[in-house]
Every structure is written in structure tokens, then in C-alpha cells.
PDB file of N, CA and C in Angstrom:
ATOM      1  N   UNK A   1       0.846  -1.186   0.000  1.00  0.00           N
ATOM      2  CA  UNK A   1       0.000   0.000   0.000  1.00  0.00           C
ATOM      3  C   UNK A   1       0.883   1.237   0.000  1.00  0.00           C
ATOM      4  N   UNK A   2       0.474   2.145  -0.377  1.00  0.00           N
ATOM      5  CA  UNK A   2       1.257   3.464  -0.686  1.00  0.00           C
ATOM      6  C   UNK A   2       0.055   4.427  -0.116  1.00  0.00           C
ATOM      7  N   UNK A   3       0.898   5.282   0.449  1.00  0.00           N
ATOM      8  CA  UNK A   3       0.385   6.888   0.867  1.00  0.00           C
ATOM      9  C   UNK A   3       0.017   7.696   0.469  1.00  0.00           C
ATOM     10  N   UNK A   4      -1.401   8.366   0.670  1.00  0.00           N
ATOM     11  CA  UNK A   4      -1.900   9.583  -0.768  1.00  0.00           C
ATOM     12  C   UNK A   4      -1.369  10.803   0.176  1.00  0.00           C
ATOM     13  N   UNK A   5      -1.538  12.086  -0.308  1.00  0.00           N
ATOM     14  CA  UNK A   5      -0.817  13.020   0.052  1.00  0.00           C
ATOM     15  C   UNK A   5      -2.300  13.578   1.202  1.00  0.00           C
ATOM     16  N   UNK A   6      -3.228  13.041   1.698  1.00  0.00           N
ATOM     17  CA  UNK A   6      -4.075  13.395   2.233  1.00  0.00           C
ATOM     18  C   UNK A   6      -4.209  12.040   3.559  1.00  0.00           C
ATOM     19  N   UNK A   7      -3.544  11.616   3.644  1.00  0.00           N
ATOM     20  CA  UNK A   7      -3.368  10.517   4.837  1.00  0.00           C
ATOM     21  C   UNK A   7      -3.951   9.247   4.632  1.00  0.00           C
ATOM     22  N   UNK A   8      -4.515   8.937   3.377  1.00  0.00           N
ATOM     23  CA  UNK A   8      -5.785   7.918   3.036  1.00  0.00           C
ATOM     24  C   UNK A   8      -4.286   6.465   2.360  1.00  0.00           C
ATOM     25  N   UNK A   9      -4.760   5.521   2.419  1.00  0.00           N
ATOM     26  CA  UNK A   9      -4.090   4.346   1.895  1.00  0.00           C
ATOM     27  C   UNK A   9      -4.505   3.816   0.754  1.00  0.00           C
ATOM     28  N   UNK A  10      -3.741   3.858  -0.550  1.00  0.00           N
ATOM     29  CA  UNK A  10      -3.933   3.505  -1.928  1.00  0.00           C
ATOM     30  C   UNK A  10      -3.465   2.069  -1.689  1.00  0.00           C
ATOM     31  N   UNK A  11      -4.618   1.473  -2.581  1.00  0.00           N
ATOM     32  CA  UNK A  11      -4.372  -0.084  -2.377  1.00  0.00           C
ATOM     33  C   UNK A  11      -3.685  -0.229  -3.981  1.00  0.00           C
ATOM     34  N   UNK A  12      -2.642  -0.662  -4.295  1.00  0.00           N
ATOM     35  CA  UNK A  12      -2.257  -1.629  -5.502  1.00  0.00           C
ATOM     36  C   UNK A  12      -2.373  -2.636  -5.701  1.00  0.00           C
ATOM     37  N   UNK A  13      -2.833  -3.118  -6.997  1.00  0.00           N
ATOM     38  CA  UNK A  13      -2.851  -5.035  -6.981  1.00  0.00           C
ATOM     39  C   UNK A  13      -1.593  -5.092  -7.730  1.00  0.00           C
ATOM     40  N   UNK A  14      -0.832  -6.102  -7.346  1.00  0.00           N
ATOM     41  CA  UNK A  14       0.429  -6.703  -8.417  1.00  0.00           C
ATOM     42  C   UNK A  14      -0.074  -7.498  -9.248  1.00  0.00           C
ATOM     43  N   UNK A  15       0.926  -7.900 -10.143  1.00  0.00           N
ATOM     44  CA  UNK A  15       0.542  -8.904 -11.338  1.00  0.00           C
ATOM     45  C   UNK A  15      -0.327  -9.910 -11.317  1.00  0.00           C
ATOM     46  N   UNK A  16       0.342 -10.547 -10.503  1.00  0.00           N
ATOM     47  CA  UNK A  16       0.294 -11.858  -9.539  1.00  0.00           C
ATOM     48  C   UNK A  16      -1.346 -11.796  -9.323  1.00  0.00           C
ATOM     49  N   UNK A  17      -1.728 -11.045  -8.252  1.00  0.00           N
ATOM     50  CA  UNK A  17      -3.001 -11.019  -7.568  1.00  0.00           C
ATOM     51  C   UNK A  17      -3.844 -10.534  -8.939  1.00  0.00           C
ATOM     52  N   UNK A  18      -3.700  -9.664  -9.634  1.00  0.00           N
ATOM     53  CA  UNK A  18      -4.569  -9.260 -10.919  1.00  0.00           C
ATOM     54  C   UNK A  18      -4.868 -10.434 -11.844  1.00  0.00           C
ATOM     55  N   UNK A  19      -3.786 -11.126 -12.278  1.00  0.00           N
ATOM     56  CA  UNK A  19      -3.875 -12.696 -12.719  1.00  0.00           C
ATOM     57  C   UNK A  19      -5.374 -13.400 -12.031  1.00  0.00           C
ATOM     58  N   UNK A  20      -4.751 -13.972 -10.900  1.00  0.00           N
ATOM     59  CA  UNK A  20      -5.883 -14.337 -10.188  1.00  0.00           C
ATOM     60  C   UNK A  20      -7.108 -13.789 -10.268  1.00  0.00           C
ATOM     61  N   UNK A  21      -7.110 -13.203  -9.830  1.00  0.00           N
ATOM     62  CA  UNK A  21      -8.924 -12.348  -9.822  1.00  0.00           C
ATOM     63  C   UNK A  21      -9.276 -12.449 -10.939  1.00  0.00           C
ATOM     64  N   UNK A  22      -8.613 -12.272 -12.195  1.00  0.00           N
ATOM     65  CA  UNK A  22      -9.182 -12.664 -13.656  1.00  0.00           C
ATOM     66  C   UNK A  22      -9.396 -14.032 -13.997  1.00  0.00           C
ATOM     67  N   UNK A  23      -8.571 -14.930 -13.454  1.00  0.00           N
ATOM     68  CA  UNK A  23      -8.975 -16.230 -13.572  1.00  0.00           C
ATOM     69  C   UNK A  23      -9.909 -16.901 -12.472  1.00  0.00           C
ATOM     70  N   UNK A  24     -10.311 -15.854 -11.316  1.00  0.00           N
ATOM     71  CA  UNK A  24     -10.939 -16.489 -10.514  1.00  0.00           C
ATOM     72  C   UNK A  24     -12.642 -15.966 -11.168  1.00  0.00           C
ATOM     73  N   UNK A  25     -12.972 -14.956 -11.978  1.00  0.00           N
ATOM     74  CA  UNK A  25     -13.880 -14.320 -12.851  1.00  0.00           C
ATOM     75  C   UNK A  25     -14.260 -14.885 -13.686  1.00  0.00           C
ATOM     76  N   UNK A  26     -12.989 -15.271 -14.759  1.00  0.00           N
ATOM     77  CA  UNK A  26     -13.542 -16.251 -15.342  1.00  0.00           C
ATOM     78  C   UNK A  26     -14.108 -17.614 -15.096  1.00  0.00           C
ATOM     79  N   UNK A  27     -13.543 -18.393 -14.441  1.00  0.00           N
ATOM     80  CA  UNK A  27     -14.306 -19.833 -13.472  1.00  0.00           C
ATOM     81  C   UNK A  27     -15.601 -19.523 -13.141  1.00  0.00           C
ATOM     82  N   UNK A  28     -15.843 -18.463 -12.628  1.00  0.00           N
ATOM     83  CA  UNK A  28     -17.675 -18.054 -12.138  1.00  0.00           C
ATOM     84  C   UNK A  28     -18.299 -18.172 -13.174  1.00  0.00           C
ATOM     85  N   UNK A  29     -17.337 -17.403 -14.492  1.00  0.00           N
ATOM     86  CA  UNK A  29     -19.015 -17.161 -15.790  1.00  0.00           C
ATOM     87  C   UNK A  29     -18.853 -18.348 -16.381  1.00  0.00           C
ATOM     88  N   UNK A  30     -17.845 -19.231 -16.682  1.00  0.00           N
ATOM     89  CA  UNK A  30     -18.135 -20.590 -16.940  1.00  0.00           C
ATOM     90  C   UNK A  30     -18.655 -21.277 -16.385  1.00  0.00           C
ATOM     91  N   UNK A  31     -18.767 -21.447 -14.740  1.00  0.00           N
ATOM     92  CA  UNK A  31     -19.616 -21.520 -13.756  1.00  0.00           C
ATOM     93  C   UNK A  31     -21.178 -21.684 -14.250  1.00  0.00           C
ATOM     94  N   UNK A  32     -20.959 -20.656 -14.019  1.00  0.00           N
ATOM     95  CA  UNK A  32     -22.697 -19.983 -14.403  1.00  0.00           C
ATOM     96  C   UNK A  32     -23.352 -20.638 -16.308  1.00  0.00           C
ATOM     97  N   UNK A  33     -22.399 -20.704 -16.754  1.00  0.00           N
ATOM     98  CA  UNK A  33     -22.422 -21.436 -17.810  1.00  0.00           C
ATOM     99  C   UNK A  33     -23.189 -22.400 -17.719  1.00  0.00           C
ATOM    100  N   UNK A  34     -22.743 -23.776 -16.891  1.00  0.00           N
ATOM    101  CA  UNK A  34     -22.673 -24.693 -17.073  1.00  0.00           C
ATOM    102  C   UNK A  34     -24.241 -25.017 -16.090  1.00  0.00           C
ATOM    103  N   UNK A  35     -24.292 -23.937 -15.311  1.00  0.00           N
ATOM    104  CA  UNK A  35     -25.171 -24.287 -14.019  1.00  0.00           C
ATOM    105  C   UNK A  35     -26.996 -23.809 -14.853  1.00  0.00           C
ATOM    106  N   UNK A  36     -26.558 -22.774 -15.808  1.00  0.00           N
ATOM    107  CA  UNK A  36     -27.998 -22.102 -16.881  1.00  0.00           C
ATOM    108  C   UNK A  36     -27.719 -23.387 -17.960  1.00  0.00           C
ATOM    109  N   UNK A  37     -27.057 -24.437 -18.599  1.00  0.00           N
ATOM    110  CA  UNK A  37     -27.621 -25.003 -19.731  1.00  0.00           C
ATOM    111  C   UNK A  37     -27.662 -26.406 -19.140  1.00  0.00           C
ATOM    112  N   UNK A  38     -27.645 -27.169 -17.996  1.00  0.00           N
ATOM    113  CA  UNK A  38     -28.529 -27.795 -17.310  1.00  0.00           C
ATOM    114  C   UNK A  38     -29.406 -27.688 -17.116  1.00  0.00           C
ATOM    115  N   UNK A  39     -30.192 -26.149 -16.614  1.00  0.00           N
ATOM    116  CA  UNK A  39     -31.453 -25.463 -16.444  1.00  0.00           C
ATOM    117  C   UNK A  39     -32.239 -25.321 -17.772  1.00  0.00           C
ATOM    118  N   UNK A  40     -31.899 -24.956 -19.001  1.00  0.00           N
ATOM    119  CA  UNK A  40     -32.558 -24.526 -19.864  1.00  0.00           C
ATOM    120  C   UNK A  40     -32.595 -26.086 -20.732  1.00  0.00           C
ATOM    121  N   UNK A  41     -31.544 -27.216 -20.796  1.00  0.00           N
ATOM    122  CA  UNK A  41     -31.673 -28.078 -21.514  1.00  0.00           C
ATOM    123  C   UNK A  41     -32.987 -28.681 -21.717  1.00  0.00           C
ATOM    124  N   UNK A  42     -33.958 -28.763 -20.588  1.00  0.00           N
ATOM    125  CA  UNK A  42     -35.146 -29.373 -21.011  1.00  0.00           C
ATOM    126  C   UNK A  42     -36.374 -28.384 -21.376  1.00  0.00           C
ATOM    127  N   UNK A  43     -35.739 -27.652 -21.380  1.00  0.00           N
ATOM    128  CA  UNK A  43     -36.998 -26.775 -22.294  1.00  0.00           C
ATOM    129  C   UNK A  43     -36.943 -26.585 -23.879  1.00  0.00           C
ATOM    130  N   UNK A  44     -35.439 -26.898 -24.148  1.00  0.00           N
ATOM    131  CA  UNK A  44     -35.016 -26.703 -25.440  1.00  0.00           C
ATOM    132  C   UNK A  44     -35.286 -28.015 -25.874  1.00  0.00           C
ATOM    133  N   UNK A  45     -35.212 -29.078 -24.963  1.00  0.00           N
ATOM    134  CA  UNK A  45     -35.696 -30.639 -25.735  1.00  0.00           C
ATOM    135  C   UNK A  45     -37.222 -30.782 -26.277  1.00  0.00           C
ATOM    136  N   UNK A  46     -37.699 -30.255 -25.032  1.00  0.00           N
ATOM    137  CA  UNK A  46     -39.436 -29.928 -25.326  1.00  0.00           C
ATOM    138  C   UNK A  46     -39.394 -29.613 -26.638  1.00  0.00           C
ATOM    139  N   UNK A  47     -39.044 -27.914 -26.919  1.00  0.00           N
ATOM    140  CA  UNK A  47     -39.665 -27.489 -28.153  1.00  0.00           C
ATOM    141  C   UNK A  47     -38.754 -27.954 -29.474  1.00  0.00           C
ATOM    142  N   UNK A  48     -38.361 -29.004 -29.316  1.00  0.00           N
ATOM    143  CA  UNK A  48     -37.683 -29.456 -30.765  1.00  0.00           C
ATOM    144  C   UNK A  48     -38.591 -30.476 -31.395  1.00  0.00           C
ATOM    145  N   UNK A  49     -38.234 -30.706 -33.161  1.00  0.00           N
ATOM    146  CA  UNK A  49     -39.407 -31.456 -34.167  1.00  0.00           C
ATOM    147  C   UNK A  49     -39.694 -32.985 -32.946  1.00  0.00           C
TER     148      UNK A  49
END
């Protein structure tokens, strides 16, 4: 953390931790992916010929 010129604490992310959080972001919406076309699969079976 670094010092603003008003006494407040600036947070930085390093590489490292920025990495992460992007790959921990992505895992959720694939996540969520996988958790909506379980959900929707039988409605899409329904309305087919």
C-alpha cells in the first residue's frame, strides 16, 4: 500500500493477484455457464421437431 498526500491508503494489486482475480472471474461465468444449460436443456428438448 502506498500513501496519498491526504493521509488515506492507496491499495495496488500486483501482477500476480490481478492474474488471479481474472482467472478467478472467469471460473464463475463458466460456472454460471454450465449451471444455466442444465437449467434450460429441457426446455429446449421440449420445443424441438
Amino acid at each position: 500500500m502506498t500513501s496519498t498526500g491526504d493521509g488515506r491508503q492507496a491499495h495496488r494489486i500486483s501482477g500476480n493477484t490481478r492474474w488471479l482475480v481474472v482467472m478467478c472471474i472467469c471460473q464463475l461465468f463458466i460456472m454460471l455457464v454450465f449451471i444455466n444449460y442444465s437449467a434450460v436443456l429441457p426446455c429446449c428438448a421440449r420445443s424441438g421437431p
